[in-house]
PDB file of N, CA and C in Angstrom:
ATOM      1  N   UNK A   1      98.563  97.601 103.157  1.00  0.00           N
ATOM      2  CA  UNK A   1      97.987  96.864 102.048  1.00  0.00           C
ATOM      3  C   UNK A   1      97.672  97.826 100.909  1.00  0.00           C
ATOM      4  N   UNK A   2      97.669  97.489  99.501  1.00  0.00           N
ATOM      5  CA  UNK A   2      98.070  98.020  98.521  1.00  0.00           C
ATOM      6  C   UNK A   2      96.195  98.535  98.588  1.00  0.00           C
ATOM      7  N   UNK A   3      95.888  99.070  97.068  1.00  0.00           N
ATOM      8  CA  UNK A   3      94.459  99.377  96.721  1.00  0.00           C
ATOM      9  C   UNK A   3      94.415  98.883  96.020  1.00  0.00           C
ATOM     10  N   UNK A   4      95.100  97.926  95.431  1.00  0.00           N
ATOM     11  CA  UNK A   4      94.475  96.515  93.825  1.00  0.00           C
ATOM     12  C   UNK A   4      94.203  95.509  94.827  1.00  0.00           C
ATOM     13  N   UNK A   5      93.295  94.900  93.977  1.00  0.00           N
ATOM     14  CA  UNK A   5      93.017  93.396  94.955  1.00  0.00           C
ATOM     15  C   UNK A   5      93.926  92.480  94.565  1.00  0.00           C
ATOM     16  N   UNK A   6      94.160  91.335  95.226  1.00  0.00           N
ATOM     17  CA  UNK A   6      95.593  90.476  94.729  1.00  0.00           C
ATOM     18  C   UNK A   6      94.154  89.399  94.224  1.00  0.00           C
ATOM     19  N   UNK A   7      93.097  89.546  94.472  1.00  0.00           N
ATOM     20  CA  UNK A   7      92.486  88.167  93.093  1.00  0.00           C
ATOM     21  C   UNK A   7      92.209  89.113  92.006  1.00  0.00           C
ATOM     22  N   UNK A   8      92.013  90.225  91.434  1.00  0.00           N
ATOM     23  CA  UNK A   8      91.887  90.815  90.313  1.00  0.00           C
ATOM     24  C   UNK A   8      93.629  90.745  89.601  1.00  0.00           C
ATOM     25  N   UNK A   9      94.754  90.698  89.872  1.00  0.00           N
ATOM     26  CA  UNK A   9      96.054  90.464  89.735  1.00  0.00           C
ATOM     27  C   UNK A   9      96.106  89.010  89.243  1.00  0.00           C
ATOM     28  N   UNK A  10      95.988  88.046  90.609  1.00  0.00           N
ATOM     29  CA  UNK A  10      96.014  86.573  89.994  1.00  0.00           C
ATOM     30  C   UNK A  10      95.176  86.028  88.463  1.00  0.00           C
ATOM     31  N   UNK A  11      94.202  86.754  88.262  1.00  0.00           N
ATOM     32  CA  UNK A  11      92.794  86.792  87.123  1.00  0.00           C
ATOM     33  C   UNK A  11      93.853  86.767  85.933  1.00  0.00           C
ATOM     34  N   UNK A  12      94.553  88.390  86.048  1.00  0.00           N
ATOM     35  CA  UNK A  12      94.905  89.049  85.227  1.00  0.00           C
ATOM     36  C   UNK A  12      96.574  88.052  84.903  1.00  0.00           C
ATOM     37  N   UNK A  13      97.204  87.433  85.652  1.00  0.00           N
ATOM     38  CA  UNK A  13      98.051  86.543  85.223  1.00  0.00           C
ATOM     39  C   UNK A  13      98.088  85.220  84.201  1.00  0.00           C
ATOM     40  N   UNK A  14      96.696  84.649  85.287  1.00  0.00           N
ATOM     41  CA  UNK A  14      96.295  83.342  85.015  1.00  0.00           C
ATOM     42  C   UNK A  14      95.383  83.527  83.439  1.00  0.00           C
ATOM     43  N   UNK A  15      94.701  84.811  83.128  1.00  0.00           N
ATOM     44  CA  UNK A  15      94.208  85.001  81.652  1.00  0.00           C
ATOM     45  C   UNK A  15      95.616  85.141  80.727  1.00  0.00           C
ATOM     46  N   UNK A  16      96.159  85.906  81.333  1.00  0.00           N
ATOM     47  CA  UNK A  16      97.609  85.835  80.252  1.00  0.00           C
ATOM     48  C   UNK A  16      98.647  84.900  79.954  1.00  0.00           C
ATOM     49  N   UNK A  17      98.534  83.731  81.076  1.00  0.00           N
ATOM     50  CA  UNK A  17      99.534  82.729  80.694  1.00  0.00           C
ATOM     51  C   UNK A  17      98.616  81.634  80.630  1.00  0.00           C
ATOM     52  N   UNK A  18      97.726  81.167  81.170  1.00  0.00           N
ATOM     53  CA  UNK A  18      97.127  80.096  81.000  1.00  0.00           C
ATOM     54  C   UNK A  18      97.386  79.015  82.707  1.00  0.00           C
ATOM     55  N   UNK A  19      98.489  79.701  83.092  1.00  0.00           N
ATOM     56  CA  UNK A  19      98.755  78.704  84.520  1.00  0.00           C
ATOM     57  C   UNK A  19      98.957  78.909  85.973  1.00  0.00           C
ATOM     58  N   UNK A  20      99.081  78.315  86.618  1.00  0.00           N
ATOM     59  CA  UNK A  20      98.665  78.717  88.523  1.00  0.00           C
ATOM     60  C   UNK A  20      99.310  79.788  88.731  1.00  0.00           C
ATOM     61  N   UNK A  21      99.202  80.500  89.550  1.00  0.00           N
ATOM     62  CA  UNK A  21      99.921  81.369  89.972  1.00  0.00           C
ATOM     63  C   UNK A  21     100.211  81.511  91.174  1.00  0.00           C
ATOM     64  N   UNK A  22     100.947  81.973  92.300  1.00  0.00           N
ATOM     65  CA  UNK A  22     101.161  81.846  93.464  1.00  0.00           C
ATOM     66  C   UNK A  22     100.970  83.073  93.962  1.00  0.00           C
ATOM     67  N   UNK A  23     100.348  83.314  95.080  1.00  0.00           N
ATOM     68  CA  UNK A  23     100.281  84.407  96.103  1.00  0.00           C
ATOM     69  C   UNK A  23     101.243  85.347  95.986  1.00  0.00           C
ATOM     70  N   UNK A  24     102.464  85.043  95.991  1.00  0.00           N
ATOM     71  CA  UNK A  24     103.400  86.420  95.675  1.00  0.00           C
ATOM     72  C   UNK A  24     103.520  86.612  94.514  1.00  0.00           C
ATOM     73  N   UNK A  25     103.613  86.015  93.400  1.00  0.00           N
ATOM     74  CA  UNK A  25     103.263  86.791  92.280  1.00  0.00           C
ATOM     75  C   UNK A  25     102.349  87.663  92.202  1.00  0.00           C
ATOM     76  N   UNK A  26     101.061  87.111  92.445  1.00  0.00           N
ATOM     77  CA  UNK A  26     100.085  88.064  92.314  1.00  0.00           C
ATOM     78  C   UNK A  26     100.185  89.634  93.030  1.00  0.00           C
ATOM     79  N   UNK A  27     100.767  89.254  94.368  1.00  0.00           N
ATOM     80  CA  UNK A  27     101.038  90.227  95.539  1.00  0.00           C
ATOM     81  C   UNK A  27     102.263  91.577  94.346  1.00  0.00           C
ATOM     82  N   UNK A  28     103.012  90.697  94.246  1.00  0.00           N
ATOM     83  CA  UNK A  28     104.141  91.774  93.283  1.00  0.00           C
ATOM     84  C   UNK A  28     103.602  92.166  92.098  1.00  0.00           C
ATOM     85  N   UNK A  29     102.687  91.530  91.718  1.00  0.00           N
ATOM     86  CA  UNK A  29     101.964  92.036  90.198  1.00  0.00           C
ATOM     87  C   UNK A  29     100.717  93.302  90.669  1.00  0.00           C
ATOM     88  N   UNK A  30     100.568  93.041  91.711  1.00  0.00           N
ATOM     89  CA  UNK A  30      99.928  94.708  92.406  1.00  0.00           C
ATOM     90  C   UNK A  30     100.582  95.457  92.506  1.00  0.00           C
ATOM     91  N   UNK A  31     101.566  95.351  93.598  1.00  0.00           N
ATOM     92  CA  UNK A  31     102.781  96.434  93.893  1.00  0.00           C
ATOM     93  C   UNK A  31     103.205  97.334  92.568  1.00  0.00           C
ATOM     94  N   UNK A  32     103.305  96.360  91.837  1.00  0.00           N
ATOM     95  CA  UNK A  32     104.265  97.264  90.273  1.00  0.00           C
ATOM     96  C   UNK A  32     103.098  97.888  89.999  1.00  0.00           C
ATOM     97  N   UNK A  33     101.601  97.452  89.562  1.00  0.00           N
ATOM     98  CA  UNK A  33     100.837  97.787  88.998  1.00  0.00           C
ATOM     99  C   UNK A  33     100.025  99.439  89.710  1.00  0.00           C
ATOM    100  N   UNK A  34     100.428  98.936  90.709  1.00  0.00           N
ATOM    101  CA  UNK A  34     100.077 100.321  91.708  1.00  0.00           C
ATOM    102  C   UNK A  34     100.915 101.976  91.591  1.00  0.00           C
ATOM    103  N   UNK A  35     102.472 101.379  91.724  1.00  0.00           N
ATOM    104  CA  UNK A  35     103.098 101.888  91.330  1.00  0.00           C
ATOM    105  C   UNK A  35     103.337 102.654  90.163  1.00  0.00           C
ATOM    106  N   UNK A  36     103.128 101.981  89.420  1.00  0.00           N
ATOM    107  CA  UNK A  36     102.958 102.702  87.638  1.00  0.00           C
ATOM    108  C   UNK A  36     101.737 103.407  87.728  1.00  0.00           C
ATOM    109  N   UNK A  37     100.554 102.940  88.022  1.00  0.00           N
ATOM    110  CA  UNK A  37      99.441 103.751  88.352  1.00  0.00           C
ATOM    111  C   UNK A  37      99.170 104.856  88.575  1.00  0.00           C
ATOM    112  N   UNK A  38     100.304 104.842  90.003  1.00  0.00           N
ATOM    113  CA  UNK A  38     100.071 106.224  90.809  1.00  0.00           C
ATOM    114  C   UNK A  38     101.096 107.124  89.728  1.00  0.00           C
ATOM    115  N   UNK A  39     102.459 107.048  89.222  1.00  0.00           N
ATOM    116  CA  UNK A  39     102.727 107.546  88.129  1.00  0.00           C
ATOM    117  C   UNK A  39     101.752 108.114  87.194  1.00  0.00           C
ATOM    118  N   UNK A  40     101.559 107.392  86.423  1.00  0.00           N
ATOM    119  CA  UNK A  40     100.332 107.811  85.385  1.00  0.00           C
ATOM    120  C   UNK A  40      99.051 108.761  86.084  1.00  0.00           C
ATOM    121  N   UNK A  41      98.777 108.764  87.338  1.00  0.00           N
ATOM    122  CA  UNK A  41      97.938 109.701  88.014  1.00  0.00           C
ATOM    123  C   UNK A  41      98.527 110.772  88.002  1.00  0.00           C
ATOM    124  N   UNK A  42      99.535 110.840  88.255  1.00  0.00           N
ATOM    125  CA  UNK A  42     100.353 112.054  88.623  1.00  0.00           C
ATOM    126  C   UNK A  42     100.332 112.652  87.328  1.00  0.00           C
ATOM    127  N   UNK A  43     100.613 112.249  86.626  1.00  0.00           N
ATOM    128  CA  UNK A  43     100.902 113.239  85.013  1.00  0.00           C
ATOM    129  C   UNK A  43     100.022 113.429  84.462  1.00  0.00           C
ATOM    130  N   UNK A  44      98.895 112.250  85.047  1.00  0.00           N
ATOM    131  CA  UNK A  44      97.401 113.135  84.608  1.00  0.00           C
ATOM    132  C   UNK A  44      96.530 114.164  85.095  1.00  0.00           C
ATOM    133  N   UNK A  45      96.837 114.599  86.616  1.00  0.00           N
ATOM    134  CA  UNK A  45      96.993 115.154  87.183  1.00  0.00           C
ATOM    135  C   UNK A  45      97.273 116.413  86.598  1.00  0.00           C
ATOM    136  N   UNK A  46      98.723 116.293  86.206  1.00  0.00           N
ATOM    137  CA  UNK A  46      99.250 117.358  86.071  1.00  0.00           C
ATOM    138  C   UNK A  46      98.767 117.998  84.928  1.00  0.00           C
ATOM    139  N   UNK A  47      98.681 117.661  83.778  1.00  0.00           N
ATOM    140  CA  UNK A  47      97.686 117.989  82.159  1.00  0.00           C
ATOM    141  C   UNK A  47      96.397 118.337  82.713  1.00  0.00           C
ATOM    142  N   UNK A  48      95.561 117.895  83.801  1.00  0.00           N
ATOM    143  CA  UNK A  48      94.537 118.322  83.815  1.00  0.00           C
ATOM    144  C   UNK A  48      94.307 119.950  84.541  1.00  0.00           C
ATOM    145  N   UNK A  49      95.656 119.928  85.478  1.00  0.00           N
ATOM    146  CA  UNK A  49      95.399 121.137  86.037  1.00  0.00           C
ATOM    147  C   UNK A  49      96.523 122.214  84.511  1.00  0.00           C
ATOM    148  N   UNK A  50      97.190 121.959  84.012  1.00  0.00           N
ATOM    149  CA  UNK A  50      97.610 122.388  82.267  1.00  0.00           C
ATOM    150  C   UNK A  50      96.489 123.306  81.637  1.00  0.00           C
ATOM    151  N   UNK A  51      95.415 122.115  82.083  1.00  0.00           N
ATOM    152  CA  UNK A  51      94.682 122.760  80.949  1.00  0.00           C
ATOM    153  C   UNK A  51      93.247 123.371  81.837  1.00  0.00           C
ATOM    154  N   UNK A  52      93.354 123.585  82.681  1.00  0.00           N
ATOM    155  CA  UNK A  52      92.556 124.641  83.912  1.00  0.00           C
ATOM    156  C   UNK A  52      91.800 123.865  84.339  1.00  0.00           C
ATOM    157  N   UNK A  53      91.784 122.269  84.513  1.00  0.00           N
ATOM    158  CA  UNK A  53      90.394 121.470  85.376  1.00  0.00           C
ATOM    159  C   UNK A  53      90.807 121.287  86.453  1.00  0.00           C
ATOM    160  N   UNK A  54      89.672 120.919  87.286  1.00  0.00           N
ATOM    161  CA  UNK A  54      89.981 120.217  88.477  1.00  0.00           C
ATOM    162  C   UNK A  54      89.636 118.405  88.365  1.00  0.00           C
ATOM    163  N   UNK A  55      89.562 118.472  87.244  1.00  0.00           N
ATOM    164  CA  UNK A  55      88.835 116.952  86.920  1.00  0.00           C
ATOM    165  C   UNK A  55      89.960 116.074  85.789  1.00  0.00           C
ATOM    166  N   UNK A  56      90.198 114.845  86.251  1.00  0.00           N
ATOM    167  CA  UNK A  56      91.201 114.339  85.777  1.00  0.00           C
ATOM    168  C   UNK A  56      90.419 113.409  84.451  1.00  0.00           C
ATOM    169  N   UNK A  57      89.866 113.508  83.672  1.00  0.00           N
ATOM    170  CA  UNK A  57      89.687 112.910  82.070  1.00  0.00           C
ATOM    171  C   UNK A  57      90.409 111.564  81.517  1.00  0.00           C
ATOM    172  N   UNK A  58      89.272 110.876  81.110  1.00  0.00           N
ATOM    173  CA  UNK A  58      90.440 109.455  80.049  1.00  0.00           C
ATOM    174  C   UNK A  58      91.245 110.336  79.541  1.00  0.00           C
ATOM    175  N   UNK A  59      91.071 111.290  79.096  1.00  0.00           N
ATOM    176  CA  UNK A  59      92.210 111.908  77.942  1.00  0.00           C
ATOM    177  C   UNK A  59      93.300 112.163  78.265  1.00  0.00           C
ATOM    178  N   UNK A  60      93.256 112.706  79.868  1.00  0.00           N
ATOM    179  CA  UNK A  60      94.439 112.881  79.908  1.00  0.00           C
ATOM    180  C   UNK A  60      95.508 111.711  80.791  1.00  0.00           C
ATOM    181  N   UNK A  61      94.373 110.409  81.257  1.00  0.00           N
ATOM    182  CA  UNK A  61      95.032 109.180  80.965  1.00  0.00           C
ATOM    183  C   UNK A  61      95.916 108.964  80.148  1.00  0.00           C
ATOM    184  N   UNK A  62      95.512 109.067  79.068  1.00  0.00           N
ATOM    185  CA  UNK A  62      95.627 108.701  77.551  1.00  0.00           C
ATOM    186  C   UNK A  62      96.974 109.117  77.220  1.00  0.00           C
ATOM    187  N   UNK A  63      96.728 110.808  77.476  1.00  0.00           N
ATOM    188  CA  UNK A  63      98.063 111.580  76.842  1.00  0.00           C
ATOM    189  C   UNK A  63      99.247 110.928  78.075  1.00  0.00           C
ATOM    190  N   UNK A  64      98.808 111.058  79.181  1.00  0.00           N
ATOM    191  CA  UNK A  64     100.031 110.527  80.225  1.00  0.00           C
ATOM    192  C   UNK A  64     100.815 109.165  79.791  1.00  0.00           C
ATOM    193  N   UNK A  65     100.312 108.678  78.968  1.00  0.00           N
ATOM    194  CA  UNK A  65     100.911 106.672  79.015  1.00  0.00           C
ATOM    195  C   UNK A  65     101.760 106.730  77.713  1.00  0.00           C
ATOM    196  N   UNK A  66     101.111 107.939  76.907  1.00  0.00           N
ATOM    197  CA  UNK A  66     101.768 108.120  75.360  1.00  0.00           C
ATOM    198  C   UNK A  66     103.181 108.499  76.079  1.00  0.00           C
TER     199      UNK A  66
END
């Protein structure tokens, strides 16, 4: 089982379209979302140890998504 919740996913559908959503959508709208995630960790990750931390920063969120 993933680490997003599949009702914070369904939320995040049903605010953006306005309509039901079904269990596997939501389920696949984690998966991707996880996925890209752990991406974007990684490269923030990586800028943070760049720039000598051990601590990963919005910033270098930030710079990772640019």
């Amino acid at each position: 089982m993933g680490e997003l919740p599949i009702a914070a996913c369904d939320r995040i559908i049903r605010k953006a379209t306005g309509l039901r959503v079904g269990n596997d959508a939501a389920e696949a709208l984690a998966e991707y979302l996880e996925e890209v995630g752990k991406e974007i960790a990684r490269e923030a990750g990586v800028l943070a140890e760049h720039a000598g931390r051990k601590t990963v920063k919005a910033s270098d969120i930030k710079l990772a998504t640019e």
